[in-house]
N, C-alpha and C. Protein backbone atom coordinates (compact mmCIF):
# COMPACT_ATOMS: atom_id res chain seq x y z
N UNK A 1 0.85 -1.19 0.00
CA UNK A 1 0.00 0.00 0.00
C UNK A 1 0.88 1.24 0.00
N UNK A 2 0.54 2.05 -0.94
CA UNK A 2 1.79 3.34 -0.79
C UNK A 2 0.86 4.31 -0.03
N UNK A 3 1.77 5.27 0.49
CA UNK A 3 1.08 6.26 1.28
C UNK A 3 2.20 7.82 1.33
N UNK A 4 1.29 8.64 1.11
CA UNK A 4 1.96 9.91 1.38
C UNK A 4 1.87 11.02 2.67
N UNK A 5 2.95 11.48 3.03
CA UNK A 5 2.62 12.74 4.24
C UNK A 5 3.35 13.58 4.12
N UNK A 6 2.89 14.31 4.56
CA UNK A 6 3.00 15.90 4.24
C UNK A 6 4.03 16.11 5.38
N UNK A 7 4.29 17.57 5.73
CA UNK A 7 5.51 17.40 6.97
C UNK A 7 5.72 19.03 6.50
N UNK A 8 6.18 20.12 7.51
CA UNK A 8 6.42 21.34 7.22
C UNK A 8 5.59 22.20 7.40
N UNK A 9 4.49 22.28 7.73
CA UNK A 9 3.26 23.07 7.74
C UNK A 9 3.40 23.88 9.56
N UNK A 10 3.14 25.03 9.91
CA UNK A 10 2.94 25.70 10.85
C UNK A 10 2.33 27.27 10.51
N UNK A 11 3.02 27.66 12.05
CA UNK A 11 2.37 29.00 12.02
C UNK A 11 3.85 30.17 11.65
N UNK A 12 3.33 31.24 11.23
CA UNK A 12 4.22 31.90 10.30
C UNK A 12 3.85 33.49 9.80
N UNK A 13 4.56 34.18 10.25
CA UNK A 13 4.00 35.78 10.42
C UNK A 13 3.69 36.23 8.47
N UNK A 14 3.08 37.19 8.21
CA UNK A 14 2.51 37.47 6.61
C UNK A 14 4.06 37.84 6.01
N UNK A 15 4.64 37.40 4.95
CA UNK A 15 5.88 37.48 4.55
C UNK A 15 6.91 36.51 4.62
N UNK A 16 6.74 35.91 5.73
CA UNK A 16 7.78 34.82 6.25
C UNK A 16 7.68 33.95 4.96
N UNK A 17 8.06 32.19 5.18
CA UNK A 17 8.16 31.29 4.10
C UNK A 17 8.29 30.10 5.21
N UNK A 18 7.55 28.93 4.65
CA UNK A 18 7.89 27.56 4.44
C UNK A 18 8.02 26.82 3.80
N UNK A 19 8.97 25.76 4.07
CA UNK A 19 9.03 24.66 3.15
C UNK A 19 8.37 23.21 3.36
N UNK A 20 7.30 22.99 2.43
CA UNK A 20 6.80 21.51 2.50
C UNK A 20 7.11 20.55 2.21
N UNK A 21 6.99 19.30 2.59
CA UNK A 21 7.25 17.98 2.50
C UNK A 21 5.92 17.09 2.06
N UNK A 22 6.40 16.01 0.87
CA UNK A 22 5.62 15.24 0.93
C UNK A 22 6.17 13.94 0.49
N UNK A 23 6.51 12.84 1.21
CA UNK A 23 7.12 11.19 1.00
C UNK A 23 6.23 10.20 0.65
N UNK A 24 6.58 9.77 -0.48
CA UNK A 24 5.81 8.68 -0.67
C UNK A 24 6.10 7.23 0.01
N UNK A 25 5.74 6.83 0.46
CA UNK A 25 6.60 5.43 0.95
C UNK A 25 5.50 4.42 0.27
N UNK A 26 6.26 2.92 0.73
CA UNK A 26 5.45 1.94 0.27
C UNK A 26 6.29 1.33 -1.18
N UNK A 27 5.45 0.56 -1.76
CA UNK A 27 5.77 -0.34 -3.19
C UNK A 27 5.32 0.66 -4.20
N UNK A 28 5.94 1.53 -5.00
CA UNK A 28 5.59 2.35 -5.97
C UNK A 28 6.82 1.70 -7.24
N UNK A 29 5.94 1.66 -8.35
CA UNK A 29 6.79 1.51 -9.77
C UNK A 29 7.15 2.25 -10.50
N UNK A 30 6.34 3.55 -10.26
CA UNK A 30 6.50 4.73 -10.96
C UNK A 30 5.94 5.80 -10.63
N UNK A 31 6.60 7.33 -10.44
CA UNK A 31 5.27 7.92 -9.88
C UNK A 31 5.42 9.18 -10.54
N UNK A 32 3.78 9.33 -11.56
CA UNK A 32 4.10 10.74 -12.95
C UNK A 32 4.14 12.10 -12.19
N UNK A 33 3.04 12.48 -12.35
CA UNK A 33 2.36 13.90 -11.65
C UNK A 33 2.43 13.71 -9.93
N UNK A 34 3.32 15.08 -9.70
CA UNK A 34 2.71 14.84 -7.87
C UNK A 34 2.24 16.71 -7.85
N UNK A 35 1.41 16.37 -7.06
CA UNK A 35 0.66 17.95 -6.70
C UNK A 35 0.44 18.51 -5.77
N UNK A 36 0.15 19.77 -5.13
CA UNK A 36 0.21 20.10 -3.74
C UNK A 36 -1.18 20.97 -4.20
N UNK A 37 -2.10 20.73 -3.47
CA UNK A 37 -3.68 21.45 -3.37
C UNK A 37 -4.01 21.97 -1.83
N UNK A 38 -4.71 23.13 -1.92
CA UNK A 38 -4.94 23.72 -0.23
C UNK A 38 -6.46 23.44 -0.39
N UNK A 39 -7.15 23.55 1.20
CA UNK A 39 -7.90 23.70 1.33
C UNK A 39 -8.59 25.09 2.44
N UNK A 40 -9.28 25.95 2.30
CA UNK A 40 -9.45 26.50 3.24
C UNK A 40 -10.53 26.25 4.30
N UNK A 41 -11.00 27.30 5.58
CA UNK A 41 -11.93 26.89 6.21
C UNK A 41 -12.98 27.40 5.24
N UNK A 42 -14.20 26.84 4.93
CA UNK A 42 -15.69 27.26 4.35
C UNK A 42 -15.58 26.88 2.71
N UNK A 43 -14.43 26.79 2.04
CA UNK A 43 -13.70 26.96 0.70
C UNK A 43 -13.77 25.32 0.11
N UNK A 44 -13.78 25.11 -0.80
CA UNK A 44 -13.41 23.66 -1.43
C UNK A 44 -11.72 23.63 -1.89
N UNK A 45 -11.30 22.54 -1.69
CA UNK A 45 -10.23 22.30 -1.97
C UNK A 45 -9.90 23.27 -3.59
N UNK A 46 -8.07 23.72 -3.72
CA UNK A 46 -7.95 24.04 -4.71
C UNK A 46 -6.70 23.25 -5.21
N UNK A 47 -6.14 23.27 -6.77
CA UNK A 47 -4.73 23.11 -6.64
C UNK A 47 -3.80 24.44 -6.68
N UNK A 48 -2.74 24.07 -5.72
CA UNK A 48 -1.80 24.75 -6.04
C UNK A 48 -0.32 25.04 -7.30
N UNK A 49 -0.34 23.81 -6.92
CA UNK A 49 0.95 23.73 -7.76
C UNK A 49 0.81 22.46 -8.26
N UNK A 50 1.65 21.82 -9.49
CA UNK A 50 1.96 20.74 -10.28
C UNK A 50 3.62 20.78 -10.91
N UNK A 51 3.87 18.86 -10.57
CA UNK A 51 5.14 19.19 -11.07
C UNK A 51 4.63 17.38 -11.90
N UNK A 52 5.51 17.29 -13.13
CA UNK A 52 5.87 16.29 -13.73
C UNK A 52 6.80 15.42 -13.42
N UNK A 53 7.09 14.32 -14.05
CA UNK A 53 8.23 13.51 -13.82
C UNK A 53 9.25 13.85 -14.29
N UNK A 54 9.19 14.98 -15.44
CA UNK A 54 9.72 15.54 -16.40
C UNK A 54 10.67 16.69 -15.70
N UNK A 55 9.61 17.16 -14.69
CA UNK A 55 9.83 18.47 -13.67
C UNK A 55 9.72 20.15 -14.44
N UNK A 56 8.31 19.47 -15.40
CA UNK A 56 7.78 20.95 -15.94
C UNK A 56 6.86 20.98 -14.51
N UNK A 57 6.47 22.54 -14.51
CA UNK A 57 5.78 22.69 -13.34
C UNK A 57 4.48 23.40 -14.20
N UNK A 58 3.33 23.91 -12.97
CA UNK A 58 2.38 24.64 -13.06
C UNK A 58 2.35 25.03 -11.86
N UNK A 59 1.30 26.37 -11.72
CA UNK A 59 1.06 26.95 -10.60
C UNK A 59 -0.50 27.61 -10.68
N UNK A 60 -1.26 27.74 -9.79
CA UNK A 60 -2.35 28.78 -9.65
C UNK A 60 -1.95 30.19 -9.78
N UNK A 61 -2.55 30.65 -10.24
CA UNK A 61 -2.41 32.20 -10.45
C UNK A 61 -2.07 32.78 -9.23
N UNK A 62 -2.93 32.45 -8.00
CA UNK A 62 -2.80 33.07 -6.54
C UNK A 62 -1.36 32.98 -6.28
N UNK A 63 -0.25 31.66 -6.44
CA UNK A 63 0.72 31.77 -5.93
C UNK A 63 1.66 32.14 -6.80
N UNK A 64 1.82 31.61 -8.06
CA UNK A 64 2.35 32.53 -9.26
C UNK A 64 3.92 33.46 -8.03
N UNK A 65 4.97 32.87 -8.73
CA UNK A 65 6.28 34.03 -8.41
C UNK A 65 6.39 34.17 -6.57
N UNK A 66 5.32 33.45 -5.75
CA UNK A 66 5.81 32.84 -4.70
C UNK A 66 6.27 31.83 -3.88
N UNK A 67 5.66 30.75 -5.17
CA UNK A 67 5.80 29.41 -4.33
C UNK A 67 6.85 28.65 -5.58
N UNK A 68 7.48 27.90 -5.22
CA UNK A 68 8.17 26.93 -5.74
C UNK A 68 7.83 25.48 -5.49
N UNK A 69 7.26 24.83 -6.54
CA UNK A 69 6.99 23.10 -6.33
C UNK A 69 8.44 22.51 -7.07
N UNK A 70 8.93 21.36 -6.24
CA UNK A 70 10.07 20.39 -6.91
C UNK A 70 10.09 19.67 -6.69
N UNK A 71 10.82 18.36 -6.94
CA UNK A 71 11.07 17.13 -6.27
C UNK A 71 12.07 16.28 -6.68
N UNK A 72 12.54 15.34 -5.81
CA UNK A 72 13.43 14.39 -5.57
C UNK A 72 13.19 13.10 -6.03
N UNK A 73 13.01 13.08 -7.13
CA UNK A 73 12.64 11.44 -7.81
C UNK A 73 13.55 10.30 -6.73
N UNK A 74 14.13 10.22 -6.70
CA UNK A 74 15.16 9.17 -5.93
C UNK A 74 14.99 9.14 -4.29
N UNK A 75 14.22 9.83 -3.95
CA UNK A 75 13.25 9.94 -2.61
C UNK A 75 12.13 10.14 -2.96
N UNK A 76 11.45 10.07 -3.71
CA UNK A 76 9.90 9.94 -3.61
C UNK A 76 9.40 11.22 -2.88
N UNK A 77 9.72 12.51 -3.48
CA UNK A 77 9.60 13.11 -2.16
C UNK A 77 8.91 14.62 -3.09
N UNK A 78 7.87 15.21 -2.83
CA UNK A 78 7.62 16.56 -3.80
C UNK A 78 7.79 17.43 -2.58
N UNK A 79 8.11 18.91 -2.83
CA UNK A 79 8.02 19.91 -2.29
C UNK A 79 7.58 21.41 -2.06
N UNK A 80 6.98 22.11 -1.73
CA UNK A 80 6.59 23.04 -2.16
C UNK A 80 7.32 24.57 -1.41
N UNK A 81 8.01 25.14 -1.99
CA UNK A 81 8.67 26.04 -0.54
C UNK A 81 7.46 27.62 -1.28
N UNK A 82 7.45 28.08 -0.10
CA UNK A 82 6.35 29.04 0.27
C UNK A 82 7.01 30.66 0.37
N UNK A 83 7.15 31.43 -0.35
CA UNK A 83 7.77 32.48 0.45
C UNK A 83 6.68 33.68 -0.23
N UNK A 84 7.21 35.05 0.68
CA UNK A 84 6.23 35.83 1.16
C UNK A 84 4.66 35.88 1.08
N UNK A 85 4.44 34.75 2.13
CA UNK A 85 3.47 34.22 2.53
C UNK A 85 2.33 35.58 3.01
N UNK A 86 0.83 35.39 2.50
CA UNK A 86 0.19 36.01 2.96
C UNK A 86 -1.29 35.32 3.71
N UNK A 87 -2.13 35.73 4.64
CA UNK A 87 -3.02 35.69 5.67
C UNK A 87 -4.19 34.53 4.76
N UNK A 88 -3.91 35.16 3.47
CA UNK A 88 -5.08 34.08 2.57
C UNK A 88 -4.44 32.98 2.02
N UNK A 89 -3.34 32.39 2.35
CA UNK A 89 -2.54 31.31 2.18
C UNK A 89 -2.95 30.37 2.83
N UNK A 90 -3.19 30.92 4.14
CA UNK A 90 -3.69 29.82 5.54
C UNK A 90 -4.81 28.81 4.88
N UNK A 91 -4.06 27.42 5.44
CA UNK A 91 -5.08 26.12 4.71
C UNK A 91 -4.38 25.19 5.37
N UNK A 92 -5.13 24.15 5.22
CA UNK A 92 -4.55 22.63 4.98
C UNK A 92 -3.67 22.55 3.69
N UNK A 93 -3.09 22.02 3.81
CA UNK A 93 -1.74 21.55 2.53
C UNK A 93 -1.93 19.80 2.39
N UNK A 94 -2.50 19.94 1.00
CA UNK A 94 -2.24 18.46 1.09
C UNK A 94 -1.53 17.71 -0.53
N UNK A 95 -1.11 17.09 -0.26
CA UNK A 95 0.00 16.15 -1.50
C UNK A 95 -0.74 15.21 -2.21
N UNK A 96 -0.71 14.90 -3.69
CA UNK A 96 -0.75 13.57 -4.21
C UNK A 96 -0.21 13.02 -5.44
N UNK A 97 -0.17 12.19 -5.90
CA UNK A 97 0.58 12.10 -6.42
C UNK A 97 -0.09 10.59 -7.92
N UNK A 98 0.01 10.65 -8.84
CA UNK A 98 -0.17 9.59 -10.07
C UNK A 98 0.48 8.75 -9.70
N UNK A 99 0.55 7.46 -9.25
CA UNK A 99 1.64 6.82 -9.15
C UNK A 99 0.81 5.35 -9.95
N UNK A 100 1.73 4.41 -10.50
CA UNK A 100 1.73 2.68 -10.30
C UNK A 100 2.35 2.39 -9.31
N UNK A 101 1.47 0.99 -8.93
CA UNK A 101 2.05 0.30 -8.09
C UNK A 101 1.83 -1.23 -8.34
N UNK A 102 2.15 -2.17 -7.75
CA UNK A 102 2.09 -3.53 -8.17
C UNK A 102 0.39 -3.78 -8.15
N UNK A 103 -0.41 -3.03 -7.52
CA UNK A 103 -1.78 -3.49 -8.07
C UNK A 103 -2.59 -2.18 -8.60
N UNK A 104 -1.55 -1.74 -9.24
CA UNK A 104 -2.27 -1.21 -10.83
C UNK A 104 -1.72 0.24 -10.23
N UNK A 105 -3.37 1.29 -11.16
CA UNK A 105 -2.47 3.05 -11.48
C UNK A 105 -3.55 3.25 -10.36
N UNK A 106 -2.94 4.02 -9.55
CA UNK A 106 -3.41 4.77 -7.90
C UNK A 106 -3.39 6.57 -8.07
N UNK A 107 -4.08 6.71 -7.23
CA UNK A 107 -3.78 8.25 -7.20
C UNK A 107 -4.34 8.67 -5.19
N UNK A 108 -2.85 8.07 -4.80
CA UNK A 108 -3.08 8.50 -3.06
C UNK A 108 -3.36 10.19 -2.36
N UNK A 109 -3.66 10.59 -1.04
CA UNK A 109 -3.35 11.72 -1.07
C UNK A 109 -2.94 11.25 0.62
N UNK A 110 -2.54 12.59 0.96
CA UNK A 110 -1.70 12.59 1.85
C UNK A 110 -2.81 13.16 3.18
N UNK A 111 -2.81 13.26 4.36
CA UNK A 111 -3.67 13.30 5.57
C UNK A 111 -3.81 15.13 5.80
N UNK A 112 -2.59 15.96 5.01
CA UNK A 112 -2.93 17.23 4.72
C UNK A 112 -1.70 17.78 6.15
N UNK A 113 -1.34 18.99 6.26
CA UNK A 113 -0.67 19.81 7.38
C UNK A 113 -1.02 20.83 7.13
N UNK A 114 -0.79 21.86 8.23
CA UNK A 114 -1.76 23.29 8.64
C UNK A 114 -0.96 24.08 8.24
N UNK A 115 -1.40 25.00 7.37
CA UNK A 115 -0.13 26.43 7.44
C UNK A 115 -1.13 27.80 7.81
N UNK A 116 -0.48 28.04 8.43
CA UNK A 116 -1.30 29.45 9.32
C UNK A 116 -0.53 30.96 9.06
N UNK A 117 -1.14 31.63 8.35
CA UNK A 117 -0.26 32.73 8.15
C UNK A 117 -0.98 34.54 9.00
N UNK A 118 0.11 34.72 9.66
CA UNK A 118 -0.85 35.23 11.01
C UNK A 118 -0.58 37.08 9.94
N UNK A 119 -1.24 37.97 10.64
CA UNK A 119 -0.80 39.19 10.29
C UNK A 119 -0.20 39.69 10.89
């Protein structure tokens, strides 16, 4: 069973920056697209960012020239670093990722971490 978590998420004054974590562990054969999507309080989930296997990226307009998505093929690992963070950032952060695995094509997500961006 593969599984992902997130890791990096707190509280953080308007401007500051974090960096996110997300590990895949488990039996994976391959893993294409991984993505980082927020959710807010009252709001439906959105995406944030997209990266390929390729490591073309995408971004939402909202974060556009603040956030950086990357990753570590050889750790299973996507990232999203956060900088000059603002008050409407604050969400759940959560990861997922396209992957195969020995019983077929999956698409896991991760249990989500808090980022709080205070004023």
């Amino acid at each position: 069973q593969v599984q992902l978590v997130e890791s990096g998420g707190g509280l953080v004054q308007a401007g500051g920056s974090l960096r996110l974590s997300c590990a895949a562990s488990g039996n994976t054969i391959c893993i294409s697209a991984m993505s980082w999507h927020r959710q807010a309080p009252g709001k439906e989930r959105e995406l944030v960012a997209t990266i390929t296997s390729g490591g073309s990226t995408n971004y939402a307009d909202s974060v556009k020239g603040r956030f950086t998505i990357s990753r570590d093929n050889a750790k299973n690992t996507v990232y999203l670093q956060m900088n000059s963070l603002k008050p409407e950032d604050t969400a759940v952060y959560y990861c997922n990722a396209d992957l195969m695995s020995p019983s077929g094509y999956v698409v896991p997500w991760g249990p989500g971490t808090q980022v709080t961006v205070s004023n």
